[in-house]
Protein backbone atom coordinates (compact mmCIF):
# COMPACT_ATOMS: atom_id res chain seq x y z
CA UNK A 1 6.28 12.16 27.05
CA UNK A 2 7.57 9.32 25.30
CA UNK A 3 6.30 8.05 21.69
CA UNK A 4 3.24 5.61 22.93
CA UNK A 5 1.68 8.64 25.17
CA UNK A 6 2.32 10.79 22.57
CA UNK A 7 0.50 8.77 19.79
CA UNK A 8 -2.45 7.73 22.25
CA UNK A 9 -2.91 11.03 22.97
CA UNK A 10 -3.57 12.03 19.09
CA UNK A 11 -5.94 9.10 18.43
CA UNK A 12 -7.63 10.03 22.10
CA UNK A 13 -7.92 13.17 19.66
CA UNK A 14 -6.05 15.06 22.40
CA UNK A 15 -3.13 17.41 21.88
CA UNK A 16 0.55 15.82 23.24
CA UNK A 17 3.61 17.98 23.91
CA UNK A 18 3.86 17.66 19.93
CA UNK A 19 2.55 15.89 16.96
CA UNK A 20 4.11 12.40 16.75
CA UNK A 21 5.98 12.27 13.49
CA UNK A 22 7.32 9.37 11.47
CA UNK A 23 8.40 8.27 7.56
CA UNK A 24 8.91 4.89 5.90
CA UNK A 25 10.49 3.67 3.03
CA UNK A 26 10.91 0.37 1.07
CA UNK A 27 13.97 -1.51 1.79
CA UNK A 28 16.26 -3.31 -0.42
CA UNK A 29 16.13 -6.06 -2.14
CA UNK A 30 18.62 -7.28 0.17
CA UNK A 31 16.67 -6.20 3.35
CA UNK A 32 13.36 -7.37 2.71
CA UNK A 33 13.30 -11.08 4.61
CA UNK A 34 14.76 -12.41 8.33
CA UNK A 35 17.56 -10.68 10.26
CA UNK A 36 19.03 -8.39 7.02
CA UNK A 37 15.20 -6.73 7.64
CA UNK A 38 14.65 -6.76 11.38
CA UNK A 39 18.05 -4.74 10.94
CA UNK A 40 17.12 -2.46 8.77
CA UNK A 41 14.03 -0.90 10.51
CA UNK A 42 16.00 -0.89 13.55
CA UNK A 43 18.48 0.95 11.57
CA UNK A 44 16.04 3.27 10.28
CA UNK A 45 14.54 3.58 14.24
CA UNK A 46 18.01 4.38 15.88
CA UNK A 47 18.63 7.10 13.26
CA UNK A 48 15.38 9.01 13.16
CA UNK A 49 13.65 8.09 16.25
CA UNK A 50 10.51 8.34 14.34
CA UNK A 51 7.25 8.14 17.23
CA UNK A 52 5.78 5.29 15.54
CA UNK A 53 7.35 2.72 13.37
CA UNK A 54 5.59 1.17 10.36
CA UNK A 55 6.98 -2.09 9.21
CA UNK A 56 7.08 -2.85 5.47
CA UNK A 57 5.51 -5.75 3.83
CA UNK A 58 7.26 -6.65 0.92
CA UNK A 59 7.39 -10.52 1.04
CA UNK A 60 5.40 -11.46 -0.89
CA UNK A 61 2.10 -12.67 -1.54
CA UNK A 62 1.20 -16.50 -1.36
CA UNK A 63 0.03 -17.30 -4.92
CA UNK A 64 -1.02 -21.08 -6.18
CA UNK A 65 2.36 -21.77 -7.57
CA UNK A 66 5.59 -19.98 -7.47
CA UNK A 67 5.69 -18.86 -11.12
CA UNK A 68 1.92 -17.96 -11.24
CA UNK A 69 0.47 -15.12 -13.26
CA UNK A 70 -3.06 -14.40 -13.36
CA UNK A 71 -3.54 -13.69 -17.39
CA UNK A 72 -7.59 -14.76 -17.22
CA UNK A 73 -10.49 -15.10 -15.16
CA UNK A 74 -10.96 -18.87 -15.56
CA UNK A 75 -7.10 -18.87 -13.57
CA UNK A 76 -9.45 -17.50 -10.20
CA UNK A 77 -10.47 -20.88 -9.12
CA UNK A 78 -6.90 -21.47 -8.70
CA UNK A 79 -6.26 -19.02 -5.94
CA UNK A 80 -7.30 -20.99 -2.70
CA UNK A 81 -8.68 -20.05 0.88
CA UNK A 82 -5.56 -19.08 2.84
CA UNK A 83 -4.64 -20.05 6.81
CA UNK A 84 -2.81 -17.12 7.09
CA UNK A 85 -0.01 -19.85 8.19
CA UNK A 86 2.16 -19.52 4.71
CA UNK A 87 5.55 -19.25 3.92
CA UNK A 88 5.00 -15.15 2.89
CA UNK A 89 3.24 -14.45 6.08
CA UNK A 90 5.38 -16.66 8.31
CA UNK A 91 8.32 -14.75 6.92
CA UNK A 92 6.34 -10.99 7.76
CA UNK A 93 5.34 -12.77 11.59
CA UNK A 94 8.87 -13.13 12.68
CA UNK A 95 10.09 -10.02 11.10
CA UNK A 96 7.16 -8.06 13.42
CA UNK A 97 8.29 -10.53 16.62
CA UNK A 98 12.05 -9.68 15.89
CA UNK A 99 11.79 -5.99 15.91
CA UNK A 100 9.16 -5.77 18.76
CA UNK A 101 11.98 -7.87 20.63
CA UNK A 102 14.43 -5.39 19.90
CA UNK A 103 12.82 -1.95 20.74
CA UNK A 104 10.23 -2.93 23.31
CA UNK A 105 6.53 -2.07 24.21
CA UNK A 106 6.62 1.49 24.25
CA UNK A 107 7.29 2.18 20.43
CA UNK A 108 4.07 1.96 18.52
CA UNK A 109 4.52 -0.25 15.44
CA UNK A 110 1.81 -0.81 12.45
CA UNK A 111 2.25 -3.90 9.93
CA UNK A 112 1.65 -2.97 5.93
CA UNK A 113 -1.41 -4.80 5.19
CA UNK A 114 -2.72 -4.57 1.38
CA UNK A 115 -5.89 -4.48 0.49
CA UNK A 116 -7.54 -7.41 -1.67
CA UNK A 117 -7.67 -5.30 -5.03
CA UNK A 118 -3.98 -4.19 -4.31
CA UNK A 119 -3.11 -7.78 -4.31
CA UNK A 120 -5.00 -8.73 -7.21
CA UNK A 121 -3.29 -6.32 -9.76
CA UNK A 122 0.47 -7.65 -7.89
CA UNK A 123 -0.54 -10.95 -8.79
CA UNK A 124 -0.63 -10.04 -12.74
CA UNK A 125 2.63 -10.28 -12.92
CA UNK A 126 6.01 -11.58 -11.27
CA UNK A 127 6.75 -11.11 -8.09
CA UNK A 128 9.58 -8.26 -7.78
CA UNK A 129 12.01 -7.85 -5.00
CA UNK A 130 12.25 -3.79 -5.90
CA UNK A 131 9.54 -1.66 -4.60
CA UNK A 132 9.14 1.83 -4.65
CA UNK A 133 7.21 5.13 -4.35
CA UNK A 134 3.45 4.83 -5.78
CA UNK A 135 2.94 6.69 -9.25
CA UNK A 136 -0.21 8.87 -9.23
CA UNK A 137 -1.02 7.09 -13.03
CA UNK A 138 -1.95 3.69 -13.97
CA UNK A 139 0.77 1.34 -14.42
CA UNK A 140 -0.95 0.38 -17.74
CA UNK A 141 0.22 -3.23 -17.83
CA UNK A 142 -1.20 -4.22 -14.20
CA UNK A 143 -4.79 -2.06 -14.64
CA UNK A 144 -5.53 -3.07 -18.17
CA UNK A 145 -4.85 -7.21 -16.92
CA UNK A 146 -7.33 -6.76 -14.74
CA UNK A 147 -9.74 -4.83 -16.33
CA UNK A 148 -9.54 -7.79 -18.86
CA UNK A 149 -10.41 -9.90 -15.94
CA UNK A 150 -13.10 -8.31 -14.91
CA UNK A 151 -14.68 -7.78 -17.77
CA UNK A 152 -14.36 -11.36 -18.63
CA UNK A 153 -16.22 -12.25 -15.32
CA UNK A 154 -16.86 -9.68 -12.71
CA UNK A 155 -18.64 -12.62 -10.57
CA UNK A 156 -14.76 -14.47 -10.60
CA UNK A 157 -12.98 -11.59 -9.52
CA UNK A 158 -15.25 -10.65 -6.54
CA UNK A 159 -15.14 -14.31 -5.03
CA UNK A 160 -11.10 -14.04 -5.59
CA UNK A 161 -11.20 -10.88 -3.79
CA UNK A 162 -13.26 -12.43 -1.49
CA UNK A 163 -11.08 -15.22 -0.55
CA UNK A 164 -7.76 -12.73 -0.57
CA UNK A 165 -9.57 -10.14 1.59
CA UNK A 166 -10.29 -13.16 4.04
CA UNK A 167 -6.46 -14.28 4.14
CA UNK A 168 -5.37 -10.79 4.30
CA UNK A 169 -7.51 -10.74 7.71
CA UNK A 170 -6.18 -14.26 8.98
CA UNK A 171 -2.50 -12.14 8.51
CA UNK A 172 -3.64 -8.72 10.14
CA UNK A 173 -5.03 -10.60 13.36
CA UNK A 174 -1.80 -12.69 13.39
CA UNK A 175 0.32 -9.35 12.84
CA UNK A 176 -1.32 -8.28 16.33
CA UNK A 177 -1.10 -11.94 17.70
CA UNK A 178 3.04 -11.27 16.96
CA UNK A 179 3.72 -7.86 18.27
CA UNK A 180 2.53 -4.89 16.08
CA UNK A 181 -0.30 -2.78 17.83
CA UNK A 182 -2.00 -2.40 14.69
CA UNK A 183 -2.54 -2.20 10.55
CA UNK A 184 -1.64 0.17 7.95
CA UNK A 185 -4.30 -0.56 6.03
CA UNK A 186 -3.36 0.30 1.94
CA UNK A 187 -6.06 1.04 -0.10
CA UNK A 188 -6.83 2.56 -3.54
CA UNK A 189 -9.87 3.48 -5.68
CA UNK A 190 -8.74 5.00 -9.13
CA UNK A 191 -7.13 1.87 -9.97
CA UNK A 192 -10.59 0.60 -9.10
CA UNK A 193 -13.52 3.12 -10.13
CA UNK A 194 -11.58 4.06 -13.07
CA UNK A 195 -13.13 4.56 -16.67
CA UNK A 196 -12.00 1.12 -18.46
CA UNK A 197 -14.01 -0.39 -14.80
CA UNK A 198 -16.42 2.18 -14.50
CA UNK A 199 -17.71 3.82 -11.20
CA UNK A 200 -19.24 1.66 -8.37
CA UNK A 201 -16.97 -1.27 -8.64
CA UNK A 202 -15.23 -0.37 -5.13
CA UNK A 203 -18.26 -0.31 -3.36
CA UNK A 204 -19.55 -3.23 -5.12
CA UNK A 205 -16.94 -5.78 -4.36
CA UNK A 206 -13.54 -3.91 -2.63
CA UNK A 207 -15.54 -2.31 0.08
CA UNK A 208 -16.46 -5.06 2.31
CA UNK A 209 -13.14 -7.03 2.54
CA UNK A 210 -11.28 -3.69 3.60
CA UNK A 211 -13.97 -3.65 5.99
CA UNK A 212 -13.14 -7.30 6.78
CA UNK A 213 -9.35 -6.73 7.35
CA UNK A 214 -10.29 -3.88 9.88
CA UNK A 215 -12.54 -6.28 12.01
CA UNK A 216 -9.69 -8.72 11.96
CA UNK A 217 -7.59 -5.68 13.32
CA UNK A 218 -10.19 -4.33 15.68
CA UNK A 219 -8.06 -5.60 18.63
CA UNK A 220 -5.42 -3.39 17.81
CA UNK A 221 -5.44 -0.04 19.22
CA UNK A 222 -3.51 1.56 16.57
CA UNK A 223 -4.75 0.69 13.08
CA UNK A 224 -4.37 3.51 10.08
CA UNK A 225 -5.93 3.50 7.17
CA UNK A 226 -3.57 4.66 4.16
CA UNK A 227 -5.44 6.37 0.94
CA UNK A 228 -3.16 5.66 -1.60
CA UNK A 229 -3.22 7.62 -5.25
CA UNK A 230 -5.90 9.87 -6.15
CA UNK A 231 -9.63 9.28 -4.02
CA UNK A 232 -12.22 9.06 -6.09
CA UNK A 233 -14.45 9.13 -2.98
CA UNK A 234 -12.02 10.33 0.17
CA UNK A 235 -15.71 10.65 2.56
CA UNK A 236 -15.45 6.96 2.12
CA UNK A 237 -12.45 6.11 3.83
CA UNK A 238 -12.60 8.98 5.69
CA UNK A 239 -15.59 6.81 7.24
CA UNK A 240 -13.87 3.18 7.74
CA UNK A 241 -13.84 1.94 11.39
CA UNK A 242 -10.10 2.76 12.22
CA UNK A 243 -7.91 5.49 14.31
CA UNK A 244 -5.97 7.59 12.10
CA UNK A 245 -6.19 8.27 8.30
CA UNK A 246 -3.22 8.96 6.27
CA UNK A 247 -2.56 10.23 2.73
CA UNK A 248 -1.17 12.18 0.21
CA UNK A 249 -2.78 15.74 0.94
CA UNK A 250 -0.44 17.88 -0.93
CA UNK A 251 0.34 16.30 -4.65
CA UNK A 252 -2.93 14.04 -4.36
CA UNK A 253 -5.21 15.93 -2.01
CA UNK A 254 -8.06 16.67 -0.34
CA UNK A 255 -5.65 19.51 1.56
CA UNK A 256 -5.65 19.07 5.53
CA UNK A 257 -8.41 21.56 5.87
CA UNK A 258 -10.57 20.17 3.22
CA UNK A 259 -10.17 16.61 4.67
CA UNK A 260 -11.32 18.01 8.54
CA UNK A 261 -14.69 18.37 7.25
CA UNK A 262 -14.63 14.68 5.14
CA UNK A 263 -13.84 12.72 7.97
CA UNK A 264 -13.85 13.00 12.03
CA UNK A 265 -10.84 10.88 12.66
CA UNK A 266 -6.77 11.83 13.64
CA UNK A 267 -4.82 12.76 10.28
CA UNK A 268 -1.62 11.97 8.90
CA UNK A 269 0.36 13.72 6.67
CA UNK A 270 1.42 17.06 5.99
CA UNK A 271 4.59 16.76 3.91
CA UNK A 272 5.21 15.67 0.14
CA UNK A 273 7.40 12.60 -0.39
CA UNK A 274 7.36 12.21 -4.05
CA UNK A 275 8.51 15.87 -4.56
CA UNK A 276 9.50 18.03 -1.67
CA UNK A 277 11.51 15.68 0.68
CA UNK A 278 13.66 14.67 -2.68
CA UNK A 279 13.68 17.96 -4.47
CA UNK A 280 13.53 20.58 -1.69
CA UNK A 281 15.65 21.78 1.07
CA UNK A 282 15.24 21.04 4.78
CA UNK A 283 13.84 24.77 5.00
CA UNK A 284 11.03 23.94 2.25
CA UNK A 285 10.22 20.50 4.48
CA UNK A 286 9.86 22.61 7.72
CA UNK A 287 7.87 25.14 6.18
CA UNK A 288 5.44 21.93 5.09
CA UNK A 289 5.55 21.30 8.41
CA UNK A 290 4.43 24.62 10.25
CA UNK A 291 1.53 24.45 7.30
CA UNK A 292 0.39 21.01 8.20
CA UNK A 293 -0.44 21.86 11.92
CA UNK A 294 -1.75 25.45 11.04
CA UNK A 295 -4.43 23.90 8.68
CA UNK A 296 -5.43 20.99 11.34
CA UNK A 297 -5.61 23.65 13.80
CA UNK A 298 -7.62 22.16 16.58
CA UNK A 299 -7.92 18.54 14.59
CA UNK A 300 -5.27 15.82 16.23
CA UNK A 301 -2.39 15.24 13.30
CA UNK A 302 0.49 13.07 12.81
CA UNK A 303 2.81 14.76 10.70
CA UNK A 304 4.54 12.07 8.33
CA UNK A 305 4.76 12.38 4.27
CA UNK A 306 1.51 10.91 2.25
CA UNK A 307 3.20 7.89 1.53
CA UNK A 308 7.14 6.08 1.11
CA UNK A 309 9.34 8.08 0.37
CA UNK A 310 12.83 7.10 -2.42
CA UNK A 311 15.87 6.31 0.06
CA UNK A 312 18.41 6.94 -2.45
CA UNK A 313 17.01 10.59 -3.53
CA UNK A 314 16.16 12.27 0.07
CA UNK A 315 18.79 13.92 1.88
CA UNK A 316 19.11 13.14 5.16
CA UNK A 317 18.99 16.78 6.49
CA UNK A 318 15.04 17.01 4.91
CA UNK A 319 14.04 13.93 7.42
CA UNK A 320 15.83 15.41 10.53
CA UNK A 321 14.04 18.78 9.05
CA UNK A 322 10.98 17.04 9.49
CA UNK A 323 10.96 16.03 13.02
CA UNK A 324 12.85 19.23 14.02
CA UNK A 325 9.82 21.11 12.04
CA UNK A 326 6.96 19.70 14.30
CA UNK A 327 6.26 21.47 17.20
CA UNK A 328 2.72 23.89 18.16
């Protein structure tokens, strides 16, 4: 069974020869753009052999100048309808075509896709070439910038999200248009429903461009949706029109068996990337592992970590543990 079957087989919630497993991680700063990236998923593909590769998105976001900071809400005009035709997305397009090039149809691939609020908070301050592992608490800076924001005009911020949820759906169809088979949709509510915003603001004005982004994606037939942080409310994504949900079940929960009866769809996850693939040994990944399936018992699972994992901090024997670990 090669990786496609065995992936259409979990989201056809039917049981393959094995759970499908894979990992990511953020590249370099070095490795983010052209060739220098293309290479280094294919790198990270050739070494692993992961079932389904998930390509990184770490270009960048169009904003209305190069240097632009969004400081206050009067600055939200500035932020224009995008073609999904820019420079940043260009750049992600022919990163997608050259790796589908290179490994073929049969290896599943999902394109990073942020959602609208996720964008919003990167846009408070400077673009960064580094990225890393999420932190489970507030980066203080980013939050209380656009708390300030909203508070300053709520009606501002959900017309910017508006117009960046609709650009970030021009990119997702164009992802498919170029090669991937579907999204990894990111998306996050504590940053959103939290208690300088107060509760309701996802539903209020996040909700509906996630659910915009998806219907650009619909065509794919391999779109995840990727609950980032701490859920406020995991029964709502566990609802959102997509094939497989992924997140962080053991540092950030709901556990596996919690999550079966939150949502009917394929899960992903399993293992611990912030603590047990750099901390642990390859016998504390494996026993992850054997957990993961036992609690999704007759539920499809992909077994992956809850999110990226730190490159420089992993040893290599915990990934191979990984894949070794997942078998019925």
């Amino acid at each position: 069974m090669n990786s496609k079957q065995r992936v259409q087989m979990v989201l056809a919630k039917q049981k393959p020869d094995r759970p499908p497993v894979s990992f990511w991680h953020h590249f370099g700063p070095e490795e983010l753009r052209g060739l220098p990236a293309i290479e280094a998923h294919l790198y990270h593909y050739d070494r692993f052999q992961v079932d389904f590769l998930k390509v990184m998105n770490d270009t960048g976001f169009p904003r209305p100048s190069e240097t632009w900071v969004l400081e206050k809400a009067s600055q939200l005009a500035e932020i224009r309808e995008f073609t999904g035709a820019e420079l940043e997305f260009e750049l992600e397009y022919d990163i997608i075509r050259g790796i589908r090039e290179r490994v073929g149809p049969d290896l599943p691939m999902i394109v990073t896709v942020f959602n609208s609020w996720s964008i919003l908070r990167r846009i408070t301050a400077p673009e960064t070439d580094v990225h890393g592992p999420p932190k489970l608490v507030s980066e203080d800076d980013k939050d209380l910038a656009v708390s300030r924001v909203l508070e300053e005009d709520i009606g501002a911020v959900q017309e910017a999200l508006a117009k960046i949820g609709r650009g970030q759906a021009k990119f997702a169809k164009r992802a498919l248009e170029a090669g991937a088979d579907g999204v990894f949709l990111s998306v996050r509510d504590d940053w959103v429903d939290s208690a300088a915003n107060g509760e309701g603001v996802y539903d209020r004005i996040v909700a509906e461009t996630d659910h915009e982004i998806l219907q650009a994606a619909a065509a794919g037939w391999f779109n995840m949706v990727h609950v980032c942080g701490k859920a406020k409310d995991f029964t709502r994504f566990g609802g959102y029109p997509c094939h497989v949900l992924n997140w962080a079940d053991r540092y950030a929960g709901p556990s596996i068996e919690e999550a079966k009866g939150m949502s009917d769809l394929p899960l992903s996850g399993g293992v611990d990337n912030l603590n047990t693939l750099p901390k642990g040994k390859p016998e504390d990944v494996e026993r992850e592992v054997k957990d993961a399936i036992q609690q999704a018992g007759s539920r499809t699972i992909m077994i992956t970590p809850g999110c990226t994992y730190a490159p420089e901090l992993v040893p290599e024997a915990n990934l191979l543990a990984l894949k070794a670990a997942a078998k019925y």
